[in-house]
Protein backbone atom coordinates (compact mmCIF):
# COMPACT_ATOMS: atom_id res chain seq x y z
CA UNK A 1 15.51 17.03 -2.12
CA UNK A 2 12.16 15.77 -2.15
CA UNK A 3 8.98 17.36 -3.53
CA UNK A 4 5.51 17.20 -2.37
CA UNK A 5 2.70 18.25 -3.95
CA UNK A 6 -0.40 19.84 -2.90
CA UNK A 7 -3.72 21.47 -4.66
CA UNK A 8 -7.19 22.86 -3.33
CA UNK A 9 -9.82 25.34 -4.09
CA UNK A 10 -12.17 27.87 -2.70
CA UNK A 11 -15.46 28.80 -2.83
CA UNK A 12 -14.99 32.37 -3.44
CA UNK A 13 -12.43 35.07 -4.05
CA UNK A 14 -12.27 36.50 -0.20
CA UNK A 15 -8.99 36.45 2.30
CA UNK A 16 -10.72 34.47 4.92
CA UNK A 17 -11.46 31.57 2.45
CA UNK A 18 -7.89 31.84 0.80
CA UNK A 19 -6.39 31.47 4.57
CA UNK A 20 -8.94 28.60 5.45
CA UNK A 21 -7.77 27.00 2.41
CA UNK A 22 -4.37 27.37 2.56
CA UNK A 23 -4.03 26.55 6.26
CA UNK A 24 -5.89 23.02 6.00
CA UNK A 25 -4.05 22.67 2.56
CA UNK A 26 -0.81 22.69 4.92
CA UNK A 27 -2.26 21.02 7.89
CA UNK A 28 -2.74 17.96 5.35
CA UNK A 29 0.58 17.88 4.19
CA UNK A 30 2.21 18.04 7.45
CA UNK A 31 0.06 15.40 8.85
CA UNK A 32 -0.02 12.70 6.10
CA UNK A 33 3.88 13.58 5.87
CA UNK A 34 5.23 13.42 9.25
CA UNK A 35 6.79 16.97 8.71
CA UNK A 36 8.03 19.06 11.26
CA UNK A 37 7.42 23.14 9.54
CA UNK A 38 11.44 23.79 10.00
CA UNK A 39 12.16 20.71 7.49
CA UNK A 40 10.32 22.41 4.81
CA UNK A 41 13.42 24.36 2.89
CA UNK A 42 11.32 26.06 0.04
CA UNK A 43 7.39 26.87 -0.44
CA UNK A 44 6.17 27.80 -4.11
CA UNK A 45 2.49 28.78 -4.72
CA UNK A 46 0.35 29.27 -7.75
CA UNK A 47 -3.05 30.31 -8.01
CA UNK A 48 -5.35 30.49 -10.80
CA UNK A 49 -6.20 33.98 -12.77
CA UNK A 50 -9.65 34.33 -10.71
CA UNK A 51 -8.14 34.52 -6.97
CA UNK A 52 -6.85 38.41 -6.23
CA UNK A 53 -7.70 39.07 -2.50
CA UNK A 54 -4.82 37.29 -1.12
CA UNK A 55 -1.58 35.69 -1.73
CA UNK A 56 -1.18 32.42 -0.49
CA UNK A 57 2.45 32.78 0.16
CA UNK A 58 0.90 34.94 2.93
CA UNK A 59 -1.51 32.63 4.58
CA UNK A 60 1.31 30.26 4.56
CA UNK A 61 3.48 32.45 6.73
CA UNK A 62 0.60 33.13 9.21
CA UNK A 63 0.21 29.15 9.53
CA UNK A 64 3.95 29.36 10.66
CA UNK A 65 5.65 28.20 7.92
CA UNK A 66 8.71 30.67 8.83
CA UNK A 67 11.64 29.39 8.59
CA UNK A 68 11.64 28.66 4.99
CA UNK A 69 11.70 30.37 1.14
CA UNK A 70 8.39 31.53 -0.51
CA UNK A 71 7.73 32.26 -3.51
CA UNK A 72 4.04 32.76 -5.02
CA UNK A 73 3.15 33.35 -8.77
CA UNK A 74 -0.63 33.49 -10.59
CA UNK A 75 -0.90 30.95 -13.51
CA UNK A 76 -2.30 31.96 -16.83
CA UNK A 77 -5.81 31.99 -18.09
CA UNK A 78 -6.51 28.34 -19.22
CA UNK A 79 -9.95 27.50 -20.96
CA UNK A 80 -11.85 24.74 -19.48
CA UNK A 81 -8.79 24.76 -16.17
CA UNK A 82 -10.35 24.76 -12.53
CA UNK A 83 -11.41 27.95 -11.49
CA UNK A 84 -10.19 29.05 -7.72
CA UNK A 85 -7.56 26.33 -7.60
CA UNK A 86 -3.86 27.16 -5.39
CA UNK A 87 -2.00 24.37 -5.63
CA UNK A 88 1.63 24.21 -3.72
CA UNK A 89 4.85 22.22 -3.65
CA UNK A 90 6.86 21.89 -0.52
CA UNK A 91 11.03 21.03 -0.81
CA UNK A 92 11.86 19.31 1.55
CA UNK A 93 15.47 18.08 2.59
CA UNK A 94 13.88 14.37 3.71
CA UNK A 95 13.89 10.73 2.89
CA UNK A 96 10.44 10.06 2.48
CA UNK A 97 7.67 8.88 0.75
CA UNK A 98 5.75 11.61 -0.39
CA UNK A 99 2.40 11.74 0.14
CA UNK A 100 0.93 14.31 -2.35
CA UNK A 101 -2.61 16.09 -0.79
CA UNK A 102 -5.26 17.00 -3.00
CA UNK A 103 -9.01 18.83 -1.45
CA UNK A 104 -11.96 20.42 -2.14
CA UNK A 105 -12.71 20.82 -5.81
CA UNK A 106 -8.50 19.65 -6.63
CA UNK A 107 -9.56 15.98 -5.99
CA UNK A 108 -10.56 15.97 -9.71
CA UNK A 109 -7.01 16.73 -10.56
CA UNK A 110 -5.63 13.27 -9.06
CA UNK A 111 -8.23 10.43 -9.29
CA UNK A 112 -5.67 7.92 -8.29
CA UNK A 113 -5.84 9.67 -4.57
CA UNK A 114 -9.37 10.73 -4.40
CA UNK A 115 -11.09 8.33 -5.91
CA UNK A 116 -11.86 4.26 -4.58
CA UNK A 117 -9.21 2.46 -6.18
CA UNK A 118 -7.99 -0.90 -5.46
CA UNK A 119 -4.60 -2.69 -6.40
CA UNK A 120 -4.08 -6.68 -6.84
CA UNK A 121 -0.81 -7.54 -6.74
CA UNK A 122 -0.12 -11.47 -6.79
CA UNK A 123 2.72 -13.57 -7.36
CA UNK A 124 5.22 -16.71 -5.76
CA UNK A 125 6.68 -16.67 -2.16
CA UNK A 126 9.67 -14.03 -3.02
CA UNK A 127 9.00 -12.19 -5.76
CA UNK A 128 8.63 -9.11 -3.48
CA UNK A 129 5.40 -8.48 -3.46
CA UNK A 130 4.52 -7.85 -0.30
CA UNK A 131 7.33 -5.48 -0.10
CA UNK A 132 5.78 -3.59 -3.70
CA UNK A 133 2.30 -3.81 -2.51
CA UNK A 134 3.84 -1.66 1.04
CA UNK A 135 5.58 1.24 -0.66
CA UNK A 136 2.87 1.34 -3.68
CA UNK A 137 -0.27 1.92 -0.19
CA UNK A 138 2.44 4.63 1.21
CA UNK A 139 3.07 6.59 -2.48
CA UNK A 140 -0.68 6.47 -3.32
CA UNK A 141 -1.67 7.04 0.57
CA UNK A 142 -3.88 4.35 0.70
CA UNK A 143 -4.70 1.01 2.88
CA UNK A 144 -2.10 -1.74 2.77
CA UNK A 145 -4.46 -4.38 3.30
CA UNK A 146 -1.97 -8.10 4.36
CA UNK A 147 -3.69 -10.62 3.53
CA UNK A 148 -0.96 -13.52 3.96
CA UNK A 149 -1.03 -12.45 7.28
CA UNK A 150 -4.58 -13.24 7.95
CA UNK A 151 -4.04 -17.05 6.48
CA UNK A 152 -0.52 -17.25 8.39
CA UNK A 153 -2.19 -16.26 11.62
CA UNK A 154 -4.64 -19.14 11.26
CA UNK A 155 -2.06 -21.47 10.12
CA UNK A 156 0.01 -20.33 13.50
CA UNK A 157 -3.38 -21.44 15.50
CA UNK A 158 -3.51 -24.49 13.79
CA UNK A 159 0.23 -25.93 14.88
CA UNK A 160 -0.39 -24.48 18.31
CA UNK A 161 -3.27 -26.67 18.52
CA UNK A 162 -1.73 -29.52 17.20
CA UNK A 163 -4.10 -30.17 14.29
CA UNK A 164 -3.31 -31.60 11.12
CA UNK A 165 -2.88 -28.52 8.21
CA UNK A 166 -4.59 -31.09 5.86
CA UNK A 167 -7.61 -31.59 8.33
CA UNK A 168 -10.18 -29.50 7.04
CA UNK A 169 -13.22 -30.15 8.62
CA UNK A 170 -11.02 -29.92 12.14
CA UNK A 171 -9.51 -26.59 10.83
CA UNK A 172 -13.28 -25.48 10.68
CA UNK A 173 -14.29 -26.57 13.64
CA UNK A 174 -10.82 -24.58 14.94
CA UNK A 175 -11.99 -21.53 13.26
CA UNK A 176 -15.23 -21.02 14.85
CA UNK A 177 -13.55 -19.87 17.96
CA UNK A 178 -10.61 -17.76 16.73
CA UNK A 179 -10.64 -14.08 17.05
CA UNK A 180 -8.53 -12.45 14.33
CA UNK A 181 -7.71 -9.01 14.28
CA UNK A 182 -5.97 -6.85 12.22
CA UNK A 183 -5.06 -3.09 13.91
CA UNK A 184 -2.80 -0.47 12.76
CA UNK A 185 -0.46 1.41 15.22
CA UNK A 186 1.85 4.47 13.94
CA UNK A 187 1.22 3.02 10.27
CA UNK A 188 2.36 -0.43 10.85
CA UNK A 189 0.26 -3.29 10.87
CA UNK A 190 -0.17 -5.74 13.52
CA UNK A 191 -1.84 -9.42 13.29
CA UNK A 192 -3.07 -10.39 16.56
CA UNK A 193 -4.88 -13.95 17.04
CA UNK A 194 -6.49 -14.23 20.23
CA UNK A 195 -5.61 -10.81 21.00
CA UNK A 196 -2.02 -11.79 20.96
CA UNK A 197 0.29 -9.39 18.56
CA UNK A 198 1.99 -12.80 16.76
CA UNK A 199 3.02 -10.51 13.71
CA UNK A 200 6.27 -11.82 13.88
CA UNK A 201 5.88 -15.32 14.74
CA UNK A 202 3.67 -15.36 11.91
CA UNK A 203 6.52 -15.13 9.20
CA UNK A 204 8.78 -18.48 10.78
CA UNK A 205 9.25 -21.01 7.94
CA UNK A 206 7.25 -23.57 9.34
CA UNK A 207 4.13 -21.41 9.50
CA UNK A 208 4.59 -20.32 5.77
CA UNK A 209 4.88 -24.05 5.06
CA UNK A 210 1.83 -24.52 6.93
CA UNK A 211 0.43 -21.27 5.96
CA UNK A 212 -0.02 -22.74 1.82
CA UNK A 213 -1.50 -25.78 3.44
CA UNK A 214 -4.12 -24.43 5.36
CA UNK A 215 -5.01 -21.44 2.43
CA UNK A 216 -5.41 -24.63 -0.11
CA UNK A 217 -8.93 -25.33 1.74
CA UNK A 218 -11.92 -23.56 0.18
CA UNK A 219 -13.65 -22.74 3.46
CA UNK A 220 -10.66 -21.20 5.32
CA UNK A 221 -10.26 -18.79 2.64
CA UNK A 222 -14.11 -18.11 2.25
CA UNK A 223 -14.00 -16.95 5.90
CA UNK A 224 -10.85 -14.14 5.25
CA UNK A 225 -11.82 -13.48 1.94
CA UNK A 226 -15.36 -12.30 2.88
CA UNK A 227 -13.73 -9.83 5.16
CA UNK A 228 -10.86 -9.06 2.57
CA UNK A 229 -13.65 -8.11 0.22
CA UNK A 230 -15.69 -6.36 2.47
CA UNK A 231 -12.92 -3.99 3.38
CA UNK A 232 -11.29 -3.29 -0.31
CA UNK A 233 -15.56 -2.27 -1.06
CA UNK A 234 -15.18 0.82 1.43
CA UNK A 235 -12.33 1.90 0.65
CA UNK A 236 -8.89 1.92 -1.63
CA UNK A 237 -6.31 -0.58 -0.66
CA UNK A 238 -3.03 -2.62 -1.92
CA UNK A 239 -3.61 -6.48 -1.03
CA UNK A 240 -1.21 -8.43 -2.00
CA UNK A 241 -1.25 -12.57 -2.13
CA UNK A 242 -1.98 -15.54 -4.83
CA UNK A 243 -4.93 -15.04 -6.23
CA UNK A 244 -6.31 -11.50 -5.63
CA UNK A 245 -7.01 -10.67 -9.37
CA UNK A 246 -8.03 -14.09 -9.93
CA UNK A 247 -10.38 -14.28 -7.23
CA UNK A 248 -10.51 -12.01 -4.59
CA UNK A 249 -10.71 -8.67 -6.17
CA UNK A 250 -11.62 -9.68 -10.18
CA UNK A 251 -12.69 -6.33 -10.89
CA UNK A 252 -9.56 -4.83 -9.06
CA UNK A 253 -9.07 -1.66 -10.74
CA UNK A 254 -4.97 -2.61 -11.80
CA UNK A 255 -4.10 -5.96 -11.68
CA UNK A 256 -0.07 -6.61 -11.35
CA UNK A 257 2.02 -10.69 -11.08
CA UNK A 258 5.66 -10.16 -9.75
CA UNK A 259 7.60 -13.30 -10.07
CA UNK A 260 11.11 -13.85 -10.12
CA UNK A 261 13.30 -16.89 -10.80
CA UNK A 262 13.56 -19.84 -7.77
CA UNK A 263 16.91 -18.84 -7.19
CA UNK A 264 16.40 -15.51 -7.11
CA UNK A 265 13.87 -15.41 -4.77
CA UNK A 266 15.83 -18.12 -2.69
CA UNK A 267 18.47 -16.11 -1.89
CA UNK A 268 16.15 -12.92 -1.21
CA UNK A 269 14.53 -15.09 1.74
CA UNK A 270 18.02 -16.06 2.63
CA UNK A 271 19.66 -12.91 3.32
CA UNK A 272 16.77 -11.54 4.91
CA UNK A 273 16.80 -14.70 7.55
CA UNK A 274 20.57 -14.13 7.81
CA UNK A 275 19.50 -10.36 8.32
CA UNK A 276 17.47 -11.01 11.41
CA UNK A 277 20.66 -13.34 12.72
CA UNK A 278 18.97 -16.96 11.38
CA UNK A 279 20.81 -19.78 10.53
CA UNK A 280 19.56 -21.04 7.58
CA UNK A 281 20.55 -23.41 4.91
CA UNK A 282 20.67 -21.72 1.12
CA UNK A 283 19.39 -25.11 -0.82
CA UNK A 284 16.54 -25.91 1.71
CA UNK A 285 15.27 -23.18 1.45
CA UNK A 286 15.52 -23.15 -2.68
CA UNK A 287 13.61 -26.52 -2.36
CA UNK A 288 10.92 -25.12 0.05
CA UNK A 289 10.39 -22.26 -2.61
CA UNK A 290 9.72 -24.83 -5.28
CA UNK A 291 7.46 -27.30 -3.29
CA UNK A 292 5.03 -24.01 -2.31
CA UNK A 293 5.19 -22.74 -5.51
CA UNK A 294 3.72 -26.25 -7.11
CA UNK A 295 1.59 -26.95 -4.22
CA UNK A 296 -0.05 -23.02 -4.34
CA UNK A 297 0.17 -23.55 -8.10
CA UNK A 298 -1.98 -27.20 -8.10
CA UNK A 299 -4.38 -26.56 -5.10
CA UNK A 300 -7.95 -27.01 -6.31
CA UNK A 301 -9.49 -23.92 -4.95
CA UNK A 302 -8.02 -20.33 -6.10
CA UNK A 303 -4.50 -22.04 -7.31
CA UNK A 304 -1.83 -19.27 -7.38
CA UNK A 305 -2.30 -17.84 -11.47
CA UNK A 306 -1.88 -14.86 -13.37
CA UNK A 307 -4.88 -13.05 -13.99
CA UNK A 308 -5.45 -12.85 -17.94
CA UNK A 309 -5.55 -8.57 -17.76
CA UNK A 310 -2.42 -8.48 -14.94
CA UNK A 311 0.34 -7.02 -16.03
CA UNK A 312 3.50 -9.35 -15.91
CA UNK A 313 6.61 -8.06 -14.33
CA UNK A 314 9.60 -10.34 -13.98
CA UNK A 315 11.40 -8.76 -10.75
CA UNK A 316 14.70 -10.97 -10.75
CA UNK A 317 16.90 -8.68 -12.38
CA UNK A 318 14.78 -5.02 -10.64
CA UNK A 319 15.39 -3.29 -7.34
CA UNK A 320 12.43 -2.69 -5.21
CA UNK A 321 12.49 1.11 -6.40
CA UNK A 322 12.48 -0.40 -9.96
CA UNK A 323 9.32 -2.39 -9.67
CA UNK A 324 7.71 0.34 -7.70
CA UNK A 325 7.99 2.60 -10.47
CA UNK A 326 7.00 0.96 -13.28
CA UNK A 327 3.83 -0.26 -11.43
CA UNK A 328 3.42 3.83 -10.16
CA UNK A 329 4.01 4.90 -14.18
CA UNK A 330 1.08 2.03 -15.27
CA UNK A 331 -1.28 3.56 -12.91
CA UNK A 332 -0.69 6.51 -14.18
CA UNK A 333 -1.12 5.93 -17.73
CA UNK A 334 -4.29 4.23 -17.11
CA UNK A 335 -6.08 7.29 -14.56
């Protein structure tokens, strides 16, 4: 059973402004949710001591929420509480993220989803980062921002073109004519180069290889990280990458470096090759691992490094769920 969580306010004590409420309150939920209104099992409402005209439980049943339990109850008088607040949870019988809905005036209940926040997550090729950073942008309902994939996108132009990874100046010269674009479709994100969707040729082992080549050079990543930077200003966002506390985002508001063990993170890239039907060889990649993590380690410009405040979480014995929580319960603490 799942639980999702919802709050709002009104501007007055009327019907019609307890109905508005409630029925974009709902709206919200169902949208941000993917929820269909018979896969809600259970609705419970409370509403603070100064709302009388109208039980939300009500409005709720007008905006067709039918088919599932209600029940509504007034909260006590709290000194110094929110005046005119309902706030809801919905039980759902789903496997899902979910994504909790604050409005109005209840935005000042959760800062970490309404105000700007943005989260830095770096670490080695397989620590499971990129993986963390995805599920942390879905909890907190918030951009995913993937910034590997804007460097492997320019490293798949490069070996296309047949230029040398270690050729800067002709990587420049490259880059003055690529288009790269990063859309969204469904809540997925696509990397297209050249309009071309190439999000999956984009994660082949020779483009990673080539990928911590090409990133090493100051003005490749000058060009993404403008835009990288530009984008996190505007709004919240996840990125995820080798030196985002350290240098793209300093002043990220949570700074986080997953690493695991070689091995570990050997055989994490192995299985999920073998996944996808790959035949791959366990101790090349190991040594691949090893040979990115001392060349993004030793590169002159924005080496791969743990930001001095970044919290330090060693994934190789933690699940994905794991990791995810203790970087949701840091957040927390620090809102």
């Amino acid at each position: 059973m799942i639980v999702i969580r919802g709050a709002t306010t009104i501007p007055c004590d009327t019907k019609a402004e307890i109905q508005k409420a409630v029925y974009e309150l709902l709206e919200q939920i169902e949208s941000r949710n993917s929820l269909k209104k018979d896969e809600v099992v259970s609705l419970v409402f409370s509403s603070t001591s100064d709302i009388h005209s109208y039980y939300p439980a009500k409005a709720a049943r007008e905006a067709g929420f039918t088919s599932c339990s209600f029940f509504s109850a007034q909260e006590p008088e709290i000194d110094g509480s929110l005046p005119l607040c309902i706030r809801c949870m919905l039980f759902v019988e789903k496997n899902l993220s979910p994504s909790h809905v604050y409005l109005r005036g209840a935005k000042s209940l959760r800062k970490d989803i309404s105000g700007k926040i943005n989260i830095a997550i770096d670490g080695p090729a397989g620590s499971g980062k990129s993986t963390v950073a995805k599920r942390i942008a879905k909890d907190y309902n918030i951009l995913y921002l993937d910034t590997g994939a804007m460097y492997r996108a320019c490293a798949l132009k490069v070996l296309e073109e047949g230029v040398d990874p270690e050729d800067e100046a002709a990587i420049v010269d490259l880059m003055r004519n690529v288009k790269l674009d990063i859309v969204y479709e469904n809540g997925v994100q696509k990397t297209l180069l050249d309009g071309r969707d190439v999000s999956e040729e984009i994660r082949q082992n020779p483009v990673s290889m080539a990928s911590s080549t090409v990133s090493k050079h100051a003005s490749v990543r000058m060009h993404l990280v403008e835009k990288q930077r530009e984008i996190a200003g505007r709004m919240s966002c996840v990125l995820d990458g080798r030196d985002i506390g350290t240098y793209v985002l300093p002043d990220a508001d949570f700074k986080f470096y997953l690493t695991a063990s070689p091995d570990v993170r050997a055989k994490r890239r192995y299985d999920e090759l073998k996944a996808k039907g790959a035949e791959v060889d366990y101790e090349k990649l190991k040594e691949e691992i090893i040979r990115r993590d001392e060349q993004d380690m030793n590169r002159s410009f924005a080496p791969l490094k743990q930001a001095e405040d970044a919290v330090r979480i060693d994934t190789s014995e933690m699940t994905i769920d794991e990791v995810v929580k203790t970087i949701g319960r840091i957040i927390q603490e620090k809102l």
